[in-house]
N, C-alpha and C. Protein backbone atom coordinates (compact mmCIF):
# COMPACT_ATOMS: atom_id res chain seq x y z
N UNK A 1 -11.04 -41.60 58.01
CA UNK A 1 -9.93 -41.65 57.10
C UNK A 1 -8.91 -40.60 57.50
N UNK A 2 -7.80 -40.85 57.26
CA UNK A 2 -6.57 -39.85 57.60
C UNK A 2 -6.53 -38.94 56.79
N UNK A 3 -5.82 -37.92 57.01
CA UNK A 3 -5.52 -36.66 56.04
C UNK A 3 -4.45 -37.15 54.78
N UNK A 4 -3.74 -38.14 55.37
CA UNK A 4 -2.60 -38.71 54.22
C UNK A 4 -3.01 -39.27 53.72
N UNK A 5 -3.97 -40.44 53.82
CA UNK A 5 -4.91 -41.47 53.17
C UNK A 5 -5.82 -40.59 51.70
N UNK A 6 -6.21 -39.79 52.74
CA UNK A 6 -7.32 -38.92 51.29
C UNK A 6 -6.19 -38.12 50.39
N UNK A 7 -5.25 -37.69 51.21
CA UNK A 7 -4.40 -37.35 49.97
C UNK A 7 -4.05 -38.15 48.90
N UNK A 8 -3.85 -39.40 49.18
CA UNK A 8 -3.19 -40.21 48.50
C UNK A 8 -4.30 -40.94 47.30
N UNK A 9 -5.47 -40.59 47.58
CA UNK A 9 -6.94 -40.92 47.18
C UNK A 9 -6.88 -39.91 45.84
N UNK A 10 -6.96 -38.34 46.66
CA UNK A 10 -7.11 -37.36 45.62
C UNK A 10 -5.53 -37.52 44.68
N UNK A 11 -4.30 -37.68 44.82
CA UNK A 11 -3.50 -38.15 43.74
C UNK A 11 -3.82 -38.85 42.68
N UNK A 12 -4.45 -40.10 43.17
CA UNK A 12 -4.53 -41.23 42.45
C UNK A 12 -5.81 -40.56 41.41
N UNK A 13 -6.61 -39.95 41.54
CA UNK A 13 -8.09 -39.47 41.30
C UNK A 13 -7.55 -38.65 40.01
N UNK A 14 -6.52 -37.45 40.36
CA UNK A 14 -5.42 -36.64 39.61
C UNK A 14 -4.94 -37.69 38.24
N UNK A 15 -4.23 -38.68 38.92
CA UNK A 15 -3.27 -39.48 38.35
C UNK A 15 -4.47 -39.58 37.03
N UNK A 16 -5.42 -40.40 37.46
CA UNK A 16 -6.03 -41.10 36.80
C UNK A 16 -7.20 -40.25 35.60
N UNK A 17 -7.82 -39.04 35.85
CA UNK A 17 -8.43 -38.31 35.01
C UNK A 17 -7.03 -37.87 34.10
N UNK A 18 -5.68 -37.52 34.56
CA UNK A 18 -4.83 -36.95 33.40
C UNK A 18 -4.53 -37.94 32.72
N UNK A 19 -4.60 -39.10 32.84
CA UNK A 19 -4.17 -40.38 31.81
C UNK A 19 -5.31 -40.60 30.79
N UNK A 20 -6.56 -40.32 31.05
CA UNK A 20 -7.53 -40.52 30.54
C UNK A 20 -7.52 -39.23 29.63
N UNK A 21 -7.20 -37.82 29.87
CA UNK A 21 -7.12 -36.68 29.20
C UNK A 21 -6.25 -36.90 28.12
N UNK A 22 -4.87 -37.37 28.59
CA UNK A 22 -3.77 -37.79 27.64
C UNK A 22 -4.47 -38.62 26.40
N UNK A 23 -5.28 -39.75 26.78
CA UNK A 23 -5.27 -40.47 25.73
C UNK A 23 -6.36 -40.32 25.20
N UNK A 24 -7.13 -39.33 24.77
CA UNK A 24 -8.25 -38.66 24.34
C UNK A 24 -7.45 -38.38 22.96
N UNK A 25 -8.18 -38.21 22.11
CA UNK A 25 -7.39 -38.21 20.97
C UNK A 25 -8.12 -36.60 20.46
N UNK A 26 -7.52 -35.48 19.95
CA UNK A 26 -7.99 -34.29 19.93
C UNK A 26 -9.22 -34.18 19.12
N UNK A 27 -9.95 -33.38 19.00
CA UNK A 27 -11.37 -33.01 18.55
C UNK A 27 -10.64 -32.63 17.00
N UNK A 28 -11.12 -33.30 15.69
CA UNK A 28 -10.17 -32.19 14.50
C UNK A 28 -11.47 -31.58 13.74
N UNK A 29 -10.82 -30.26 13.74
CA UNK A 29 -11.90 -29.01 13.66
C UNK A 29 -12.40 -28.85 12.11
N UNK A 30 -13.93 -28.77 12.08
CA UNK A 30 -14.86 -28.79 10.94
C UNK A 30 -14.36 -28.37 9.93
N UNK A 31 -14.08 -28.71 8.81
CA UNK A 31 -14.03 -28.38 7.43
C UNK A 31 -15.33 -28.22 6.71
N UNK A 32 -15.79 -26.77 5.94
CA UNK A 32 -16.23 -26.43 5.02
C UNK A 32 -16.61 -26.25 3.79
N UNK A 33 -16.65 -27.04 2.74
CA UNK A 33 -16.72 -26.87 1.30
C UNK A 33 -18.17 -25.64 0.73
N UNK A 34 -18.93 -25.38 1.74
CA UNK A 34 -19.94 -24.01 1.80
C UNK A 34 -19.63 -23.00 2.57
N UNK A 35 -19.90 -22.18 1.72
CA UNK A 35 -18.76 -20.79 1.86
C UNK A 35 -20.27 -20.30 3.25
N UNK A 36 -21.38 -20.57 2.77
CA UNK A 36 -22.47 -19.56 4.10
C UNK A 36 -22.22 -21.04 4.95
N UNK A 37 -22.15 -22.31 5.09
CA UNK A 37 -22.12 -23.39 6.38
C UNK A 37 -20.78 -23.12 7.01
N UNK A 38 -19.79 -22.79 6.42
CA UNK A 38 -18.77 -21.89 6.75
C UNK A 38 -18.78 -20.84 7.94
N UNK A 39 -18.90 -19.72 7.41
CA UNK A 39 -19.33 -18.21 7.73
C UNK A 39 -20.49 -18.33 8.98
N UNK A 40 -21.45 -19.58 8.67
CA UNK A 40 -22.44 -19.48 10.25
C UNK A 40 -21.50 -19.99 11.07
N UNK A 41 -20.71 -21.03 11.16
CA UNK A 41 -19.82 -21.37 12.17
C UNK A 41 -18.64 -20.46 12.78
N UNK A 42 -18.32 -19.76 11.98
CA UNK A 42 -16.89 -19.11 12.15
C UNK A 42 -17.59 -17.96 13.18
N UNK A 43 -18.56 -17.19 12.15
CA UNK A 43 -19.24 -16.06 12.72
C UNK A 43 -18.19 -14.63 11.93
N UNK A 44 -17.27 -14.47 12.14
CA UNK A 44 -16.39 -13.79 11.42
C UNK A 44 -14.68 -14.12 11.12
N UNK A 45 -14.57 -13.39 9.62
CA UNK A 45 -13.21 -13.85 9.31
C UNK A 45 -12.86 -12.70 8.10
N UNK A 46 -12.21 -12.06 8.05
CA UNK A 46 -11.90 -11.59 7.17
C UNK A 46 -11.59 -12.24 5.72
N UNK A 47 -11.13 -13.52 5.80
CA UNK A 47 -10.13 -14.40 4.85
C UNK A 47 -10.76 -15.54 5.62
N UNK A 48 -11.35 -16.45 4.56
CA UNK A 48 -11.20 -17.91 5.09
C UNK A 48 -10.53 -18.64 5.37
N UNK A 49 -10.28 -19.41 6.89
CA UNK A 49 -9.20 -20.17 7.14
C UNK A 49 -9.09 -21.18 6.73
N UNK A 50 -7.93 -22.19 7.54
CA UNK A 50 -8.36 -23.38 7.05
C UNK A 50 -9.48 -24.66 6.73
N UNK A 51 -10.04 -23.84 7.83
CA UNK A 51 -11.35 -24.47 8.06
C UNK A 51 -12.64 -24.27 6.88
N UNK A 52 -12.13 -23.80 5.93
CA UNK A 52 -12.64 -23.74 4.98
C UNK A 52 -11.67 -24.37 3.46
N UNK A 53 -12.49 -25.62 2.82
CA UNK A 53 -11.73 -25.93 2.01
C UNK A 53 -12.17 -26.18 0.74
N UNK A 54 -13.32 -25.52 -0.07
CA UNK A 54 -14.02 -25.11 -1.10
C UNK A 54 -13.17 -24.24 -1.78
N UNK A 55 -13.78 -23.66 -3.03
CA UNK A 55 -13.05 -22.90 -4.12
C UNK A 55 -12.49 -21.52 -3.90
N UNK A 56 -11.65 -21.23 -3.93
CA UNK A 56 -11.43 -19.87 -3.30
C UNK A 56 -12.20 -18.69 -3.71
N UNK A 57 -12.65 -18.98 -4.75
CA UNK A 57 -14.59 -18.13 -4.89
C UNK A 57 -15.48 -19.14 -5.58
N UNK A 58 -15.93 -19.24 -4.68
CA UNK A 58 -17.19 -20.20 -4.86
C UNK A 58 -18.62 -19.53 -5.73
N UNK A 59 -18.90 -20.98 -6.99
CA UNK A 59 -19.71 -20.16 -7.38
C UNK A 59 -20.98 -19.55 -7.09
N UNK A 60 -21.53 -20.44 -5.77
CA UNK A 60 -22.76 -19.50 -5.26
C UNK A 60 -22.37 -18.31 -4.85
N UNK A 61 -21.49 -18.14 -4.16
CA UNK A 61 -20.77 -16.81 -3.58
C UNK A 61 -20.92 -15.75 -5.04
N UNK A 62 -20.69 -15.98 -6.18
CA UNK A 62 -20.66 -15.28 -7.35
C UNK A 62 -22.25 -14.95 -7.69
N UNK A 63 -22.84 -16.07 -7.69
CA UNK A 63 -24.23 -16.08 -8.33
C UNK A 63 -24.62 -15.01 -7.38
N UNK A 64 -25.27 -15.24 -5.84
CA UNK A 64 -25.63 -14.31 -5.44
C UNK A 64 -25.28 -12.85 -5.47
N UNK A 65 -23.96 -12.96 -5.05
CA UNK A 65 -23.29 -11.42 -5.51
C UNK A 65 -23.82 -10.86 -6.48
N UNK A 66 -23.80 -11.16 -7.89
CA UNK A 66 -24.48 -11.08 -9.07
C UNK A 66 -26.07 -10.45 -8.68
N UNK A 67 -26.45 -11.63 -8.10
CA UNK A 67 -28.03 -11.56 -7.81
C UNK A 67 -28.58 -9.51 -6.87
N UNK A 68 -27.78 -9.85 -6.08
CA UNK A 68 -27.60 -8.80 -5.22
C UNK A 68 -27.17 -7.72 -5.76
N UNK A 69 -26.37 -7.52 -7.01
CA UNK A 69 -25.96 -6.45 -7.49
C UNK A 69 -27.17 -6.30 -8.86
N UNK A 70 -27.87 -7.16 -8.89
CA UNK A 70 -29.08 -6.83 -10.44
C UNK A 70 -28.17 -7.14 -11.38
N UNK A 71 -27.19 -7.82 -11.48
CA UNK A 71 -26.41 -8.08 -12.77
C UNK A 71 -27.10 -8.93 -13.66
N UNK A 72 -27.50 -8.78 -14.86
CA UNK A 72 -28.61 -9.42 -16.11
C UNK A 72 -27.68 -10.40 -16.10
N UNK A 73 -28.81 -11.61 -15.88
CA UNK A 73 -28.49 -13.26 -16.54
C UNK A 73 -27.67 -13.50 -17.44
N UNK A 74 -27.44 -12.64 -18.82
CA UNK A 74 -26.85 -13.00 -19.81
C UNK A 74 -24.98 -12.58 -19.48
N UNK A 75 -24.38 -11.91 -18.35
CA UNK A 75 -23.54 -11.16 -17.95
C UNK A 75 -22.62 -12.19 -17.67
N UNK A 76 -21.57 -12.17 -18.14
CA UNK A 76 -20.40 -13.62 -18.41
C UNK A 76 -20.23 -13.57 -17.22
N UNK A 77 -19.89 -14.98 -16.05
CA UNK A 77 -19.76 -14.50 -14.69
C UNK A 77 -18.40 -14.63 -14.67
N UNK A 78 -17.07 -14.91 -15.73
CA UNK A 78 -15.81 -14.48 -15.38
C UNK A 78 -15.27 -13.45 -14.66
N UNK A 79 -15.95 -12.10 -15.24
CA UNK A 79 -15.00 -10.93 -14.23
C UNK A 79 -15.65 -11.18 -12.66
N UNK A 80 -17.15 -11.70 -12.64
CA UNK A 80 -17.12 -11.59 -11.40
C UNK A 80 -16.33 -12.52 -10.61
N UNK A 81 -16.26 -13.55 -10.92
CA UNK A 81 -15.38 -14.77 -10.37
C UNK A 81 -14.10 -14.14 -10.46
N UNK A 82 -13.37 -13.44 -11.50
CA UNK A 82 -11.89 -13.20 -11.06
C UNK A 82 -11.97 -11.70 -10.26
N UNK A 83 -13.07 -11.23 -10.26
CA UNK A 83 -13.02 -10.23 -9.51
C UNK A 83 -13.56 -9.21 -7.85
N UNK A 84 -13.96 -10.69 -7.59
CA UNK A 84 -14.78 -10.72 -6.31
C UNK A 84 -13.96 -11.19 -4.96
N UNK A 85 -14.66 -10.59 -4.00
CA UNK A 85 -13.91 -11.56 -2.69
C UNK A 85 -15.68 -11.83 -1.81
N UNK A 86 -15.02 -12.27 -0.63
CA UNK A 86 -15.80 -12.99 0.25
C UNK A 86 -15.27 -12.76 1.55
N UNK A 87 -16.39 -12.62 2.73
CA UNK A 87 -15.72 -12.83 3.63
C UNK A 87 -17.05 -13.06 4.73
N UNK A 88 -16.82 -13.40 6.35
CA UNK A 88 -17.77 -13.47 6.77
C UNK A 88 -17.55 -12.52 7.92
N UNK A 89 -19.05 -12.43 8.03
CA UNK A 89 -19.23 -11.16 9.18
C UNK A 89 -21.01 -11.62 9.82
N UNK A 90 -20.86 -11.93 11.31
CA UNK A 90 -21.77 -11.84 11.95
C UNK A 90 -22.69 -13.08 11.62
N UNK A 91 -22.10 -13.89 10.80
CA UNK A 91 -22.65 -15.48 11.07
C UNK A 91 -23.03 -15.32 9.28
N UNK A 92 -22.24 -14.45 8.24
CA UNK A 92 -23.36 -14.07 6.77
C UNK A 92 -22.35 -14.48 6.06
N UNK A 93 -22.38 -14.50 5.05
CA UNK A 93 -21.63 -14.54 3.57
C UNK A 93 -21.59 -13.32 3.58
N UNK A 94 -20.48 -11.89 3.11
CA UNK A 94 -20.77 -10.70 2.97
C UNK A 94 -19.67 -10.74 1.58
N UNK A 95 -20.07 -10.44 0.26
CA UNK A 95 -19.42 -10.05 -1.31
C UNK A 95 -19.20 -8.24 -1.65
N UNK A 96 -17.48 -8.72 -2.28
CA UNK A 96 -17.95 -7.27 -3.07
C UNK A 96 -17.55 -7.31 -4.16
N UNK A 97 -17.30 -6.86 -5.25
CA UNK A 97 -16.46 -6.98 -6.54
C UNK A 97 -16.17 -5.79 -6.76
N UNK A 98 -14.96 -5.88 -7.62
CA UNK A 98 -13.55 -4.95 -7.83
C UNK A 98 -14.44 -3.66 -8.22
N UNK A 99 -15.32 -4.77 -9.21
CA UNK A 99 -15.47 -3.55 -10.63
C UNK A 99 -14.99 -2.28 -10.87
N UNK A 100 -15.02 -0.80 -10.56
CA UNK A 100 -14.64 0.26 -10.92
C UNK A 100 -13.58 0.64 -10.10
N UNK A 101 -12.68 -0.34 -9.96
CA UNK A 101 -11.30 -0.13 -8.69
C UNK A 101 -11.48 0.17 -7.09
N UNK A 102 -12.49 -0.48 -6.90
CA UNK A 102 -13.26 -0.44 -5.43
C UNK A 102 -12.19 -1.39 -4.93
N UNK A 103 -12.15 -0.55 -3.65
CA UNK A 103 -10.78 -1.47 -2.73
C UNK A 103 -11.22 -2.81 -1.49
N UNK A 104 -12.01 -3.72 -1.88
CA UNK A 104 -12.48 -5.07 -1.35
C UNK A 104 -12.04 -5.03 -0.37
N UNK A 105 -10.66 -5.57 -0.48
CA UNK A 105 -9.76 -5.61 0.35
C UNK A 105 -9.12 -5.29 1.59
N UNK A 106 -9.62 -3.60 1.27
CA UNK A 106 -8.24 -2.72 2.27
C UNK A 106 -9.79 -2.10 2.81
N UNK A 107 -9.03 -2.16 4.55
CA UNK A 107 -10.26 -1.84 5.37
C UNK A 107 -10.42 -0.09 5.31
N UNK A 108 -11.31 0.43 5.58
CA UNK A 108 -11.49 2.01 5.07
C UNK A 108 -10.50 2.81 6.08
N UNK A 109 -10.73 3.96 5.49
CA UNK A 109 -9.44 4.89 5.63
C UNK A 109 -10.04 5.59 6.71
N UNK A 110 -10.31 5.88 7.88
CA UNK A 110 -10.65 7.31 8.85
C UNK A 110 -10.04 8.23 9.32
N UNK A 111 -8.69 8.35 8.49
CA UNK A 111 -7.73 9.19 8.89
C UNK A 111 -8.15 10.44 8.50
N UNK A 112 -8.31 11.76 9.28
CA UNK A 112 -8.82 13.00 9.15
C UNK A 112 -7.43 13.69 8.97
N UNK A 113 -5.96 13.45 8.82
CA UNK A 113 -4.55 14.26 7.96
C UNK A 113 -4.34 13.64 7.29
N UNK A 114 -4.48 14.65 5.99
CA UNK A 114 -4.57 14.90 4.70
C UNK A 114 -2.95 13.98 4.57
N UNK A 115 -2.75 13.24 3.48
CA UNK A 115 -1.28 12.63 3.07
C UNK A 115 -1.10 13.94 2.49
N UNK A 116 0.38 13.11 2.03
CA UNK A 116 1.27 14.57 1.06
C UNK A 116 0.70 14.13 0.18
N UNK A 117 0.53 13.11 -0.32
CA UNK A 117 -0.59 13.88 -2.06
C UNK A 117 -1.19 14.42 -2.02
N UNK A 118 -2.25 14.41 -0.86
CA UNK A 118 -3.54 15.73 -0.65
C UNK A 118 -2.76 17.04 -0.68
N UNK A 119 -1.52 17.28 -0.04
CA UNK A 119 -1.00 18.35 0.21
C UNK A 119 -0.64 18.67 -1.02
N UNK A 120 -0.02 17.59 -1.56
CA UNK A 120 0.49 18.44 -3.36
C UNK A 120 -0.42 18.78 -4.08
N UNK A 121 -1.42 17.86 -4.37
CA UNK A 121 -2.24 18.20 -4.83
C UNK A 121 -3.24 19.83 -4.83
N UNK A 122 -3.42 20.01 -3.72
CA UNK A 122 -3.94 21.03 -3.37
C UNK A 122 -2.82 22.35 -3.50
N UNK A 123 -1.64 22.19 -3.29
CA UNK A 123 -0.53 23.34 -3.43
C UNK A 123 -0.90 23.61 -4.88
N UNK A 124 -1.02 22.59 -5.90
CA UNK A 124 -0.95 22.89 -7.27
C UNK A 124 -2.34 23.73 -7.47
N UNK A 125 -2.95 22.72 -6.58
CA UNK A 125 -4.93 23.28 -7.02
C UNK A 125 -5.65 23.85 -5.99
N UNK A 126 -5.24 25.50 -5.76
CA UNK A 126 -5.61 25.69 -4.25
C UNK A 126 -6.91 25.65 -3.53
N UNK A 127 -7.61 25.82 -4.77
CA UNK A 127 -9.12 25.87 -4.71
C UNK A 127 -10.06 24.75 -5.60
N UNK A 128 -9.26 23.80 -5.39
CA UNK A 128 -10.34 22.59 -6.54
C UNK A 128 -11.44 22.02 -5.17
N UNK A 129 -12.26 21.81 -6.09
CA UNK A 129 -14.32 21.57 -5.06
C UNK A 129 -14.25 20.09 -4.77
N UNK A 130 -13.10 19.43 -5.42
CA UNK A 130 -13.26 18.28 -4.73
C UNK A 130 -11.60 16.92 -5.43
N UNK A 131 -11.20 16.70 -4.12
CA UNK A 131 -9.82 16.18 -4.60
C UNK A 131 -10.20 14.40 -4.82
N UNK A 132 -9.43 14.28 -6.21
CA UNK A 132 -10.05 12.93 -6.89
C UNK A 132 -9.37 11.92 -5.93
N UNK A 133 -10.41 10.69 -5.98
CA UNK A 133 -9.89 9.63 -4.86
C UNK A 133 -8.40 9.00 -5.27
N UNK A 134 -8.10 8.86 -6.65
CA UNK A 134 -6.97 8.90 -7.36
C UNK A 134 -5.80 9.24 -6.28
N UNK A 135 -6.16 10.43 -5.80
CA UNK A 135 -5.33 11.35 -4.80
C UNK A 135 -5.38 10.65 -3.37
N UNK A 136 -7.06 11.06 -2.69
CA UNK A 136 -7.37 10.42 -1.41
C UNK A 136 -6.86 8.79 -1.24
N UNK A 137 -6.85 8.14 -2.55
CA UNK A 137 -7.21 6.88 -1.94
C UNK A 137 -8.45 6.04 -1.57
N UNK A 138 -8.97 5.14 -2.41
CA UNK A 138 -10.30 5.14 -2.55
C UNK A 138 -10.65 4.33 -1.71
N UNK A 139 -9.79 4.05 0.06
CA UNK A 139 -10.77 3.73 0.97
C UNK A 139 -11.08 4.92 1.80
N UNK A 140 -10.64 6.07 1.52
CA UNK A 140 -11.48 7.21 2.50
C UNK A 140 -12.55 6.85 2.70
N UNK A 141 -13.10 7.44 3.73
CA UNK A 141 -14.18 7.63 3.94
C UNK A 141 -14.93 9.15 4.11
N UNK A 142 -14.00 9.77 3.61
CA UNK A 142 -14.60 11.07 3.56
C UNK A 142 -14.17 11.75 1.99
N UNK A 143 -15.14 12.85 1.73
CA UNK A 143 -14.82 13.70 0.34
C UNK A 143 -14.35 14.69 0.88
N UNK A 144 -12.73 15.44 0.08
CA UNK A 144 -12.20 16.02 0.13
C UNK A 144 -11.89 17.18 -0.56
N UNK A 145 -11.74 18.55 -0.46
CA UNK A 145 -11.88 19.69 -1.47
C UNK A 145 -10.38 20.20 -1.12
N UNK A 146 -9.92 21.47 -2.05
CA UNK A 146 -9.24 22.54 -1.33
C UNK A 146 -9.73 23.54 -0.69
N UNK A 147 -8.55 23.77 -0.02
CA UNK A 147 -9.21 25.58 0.68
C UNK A 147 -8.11 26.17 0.39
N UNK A 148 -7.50 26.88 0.37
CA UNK A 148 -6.44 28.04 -0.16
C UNK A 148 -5.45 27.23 0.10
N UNK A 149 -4.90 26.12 -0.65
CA UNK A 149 -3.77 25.60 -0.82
C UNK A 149 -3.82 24.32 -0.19
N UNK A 150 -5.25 23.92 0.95
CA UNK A 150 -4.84 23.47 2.06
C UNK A 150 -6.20 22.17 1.74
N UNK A 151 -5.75 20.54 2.11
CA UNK A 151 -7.25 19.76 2.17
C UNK A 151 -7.79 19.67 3.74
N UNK A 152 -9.01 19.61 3.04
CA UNK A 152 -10.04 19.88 3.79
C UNK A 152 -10.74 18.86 3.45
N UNK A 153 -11.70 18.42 4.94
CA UNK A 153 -12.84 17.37 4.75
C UNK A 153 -14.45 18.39 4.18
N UNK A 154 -14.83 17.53 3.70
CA UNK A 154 -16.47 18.39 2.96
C UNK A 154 -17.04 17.25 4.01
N UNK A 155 -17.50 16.58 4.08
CA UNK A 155 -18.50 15.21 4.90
C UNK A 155 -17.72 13.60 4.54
N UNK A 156 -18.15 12.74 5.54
CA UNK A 156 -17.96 11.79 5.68
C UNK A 156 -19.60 11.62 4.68
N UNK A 157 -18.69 10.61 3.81
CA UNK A 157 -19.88 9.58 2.93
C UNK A 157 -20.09 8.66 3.09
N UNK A 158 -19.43 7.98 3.88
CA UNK A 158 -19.58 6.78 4.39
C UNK A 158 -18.90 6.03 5.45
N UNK A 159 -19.56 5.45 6.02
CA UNK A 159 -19.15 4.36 7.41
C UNK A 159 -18.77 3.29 7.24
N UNK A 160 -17.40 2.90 8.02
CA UNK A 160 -16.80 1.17 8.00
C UNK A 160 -17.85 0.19 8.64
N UNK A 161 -18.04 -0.72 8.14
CA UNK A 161 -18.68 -1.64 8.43
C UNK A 161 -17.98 -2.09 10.29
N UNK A 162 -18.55 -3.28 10.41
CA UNK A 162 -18.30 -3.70 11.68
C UNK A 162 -16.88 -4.60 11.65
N UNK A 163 -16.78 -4.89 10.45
CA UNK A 163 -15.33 -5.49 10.58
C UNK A 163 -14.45 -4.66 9.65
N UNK A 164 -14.82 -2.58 9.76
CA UNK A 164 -13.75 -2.01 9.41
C UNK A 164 -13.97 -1.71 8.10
N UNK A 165 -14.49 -2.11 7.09
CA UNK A 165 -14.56 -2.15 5.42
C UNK A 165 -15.53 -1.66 4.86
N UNK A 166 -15.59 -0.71 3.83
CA UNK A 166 -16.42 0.42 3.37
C UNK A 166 -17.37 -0.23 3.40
N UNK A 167 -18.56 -0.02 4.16
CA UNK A 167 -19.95 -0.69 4.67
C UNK A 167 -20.43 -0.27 2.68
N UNK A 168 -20.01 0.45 2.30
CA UNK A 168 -21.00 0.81 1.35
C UNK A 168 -20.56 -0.06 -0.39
N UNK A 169 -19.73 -0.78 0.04
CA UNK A 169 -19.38 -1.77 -1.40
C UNK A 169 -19.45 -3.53 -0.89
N UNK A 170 -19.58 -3.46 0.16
CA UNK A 170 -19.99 -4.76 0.53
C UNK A 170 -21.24 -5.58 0.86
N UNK A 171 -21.73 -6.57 0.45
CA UNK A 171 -22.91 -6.56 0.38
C UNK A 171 -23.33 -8.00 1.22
N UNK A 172 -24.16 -8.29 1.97
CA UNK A 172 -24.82 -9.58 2.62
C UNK A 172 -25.23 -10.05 1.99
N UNK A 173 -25.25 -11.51 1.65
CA UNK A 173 -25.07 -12.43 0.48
C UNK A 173 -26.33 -13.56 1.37
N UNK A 174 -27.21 -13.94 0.56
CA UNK A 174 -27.68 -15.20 0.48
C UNK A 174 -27.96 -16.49 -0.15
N UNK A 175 -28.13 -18.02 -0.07
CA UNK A 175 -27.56 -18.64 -0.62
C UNK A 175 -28.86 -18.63 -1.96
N UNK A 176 -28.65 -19.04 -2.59
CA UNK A 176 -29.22 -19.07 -4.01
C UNK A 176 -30.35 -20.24 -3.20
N UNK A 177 -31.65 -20.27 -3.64
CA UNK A 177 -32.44 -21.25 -3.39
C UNK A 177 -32.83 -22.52 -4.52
């Protein structure tokens, strides 16, 4: 065979797999109405995408949360439902709820300089044993005191999880049996 011949072979070969590619009609990607059949597929998400199209808190997502936190049976599950999120991490359902102004949401703080509220704060209170999160901001991750006018870290209390978020208000969720 000639060199032009097989060229004209491998064109046609070209030609013919991209026509076949073209008219492939696209793959349309899994939808979810289970928040954990969800979360095993995704593997992680901060926020469910589209690919999820169930309740925007689902009530197993609540029940367990509940379950996981020891909340008594008789415990209205409204605040938890208006007060919970969801998200997935590492193939799980992972819950937290608001309750005592816990920040769900906002990934933790590791910033070791003090804001100017720490700074005011402490100008006013040069020596207070420990500056209220009110002040810090309650995704620190560290407790904060004065020293002669000035904030200061006392210890880190806690570690961001793997996707960033106070490992210590979020919880791995399983499905209700």
């Amino acid at each position: 065979m000639s060199n032009r011949f097989c060229l004209y072979l491998l064109t046609l070969a070209i030609v013919a797999l991209a026509a076949v590619g073209c008219a492939a009609t696209p793959a349309t990607p899994a939808t979810f109405t289970d928040p954990f059949a969800y979360c095993a597929a995704v593997g992680a998400a901060d926020t469910p995408d589209s690919r999820y199209t169930g309740p925007q808190m689902p009530e197993e997502v609540v029940k367990a949360l509940r379950a996981e936190l020891g909340t008594p049976a008789d415990a209205p599950m409204e605040p938890f439902t208006a007060g919970s999120f969801w998200r997935c991490m590492d193939g799980q359902v992972w819950g937290c709820f608001v309750g005592a102004n816990l920040p769900c949401t906002t990934k933790a703080d590791t910033s070791q300089t003090p804001s100017s509220e720490m700074n005011e704060f402490c100008k006013a209170n040069p020596n207070a044993d420990v500056v209220p999160m009110a002040v810090t901001g309650r995704a620190t991750v560290y407790e904060w005191r004065c020293t002669d006018g000035a904030p200061a870290i006392v210890k880190q209390f806690v570690e961001p999880d793997a996707r960033g978020y106070l490992s210590n208000i979020w919880y791995a969720l399983k499905p209700a049996k």
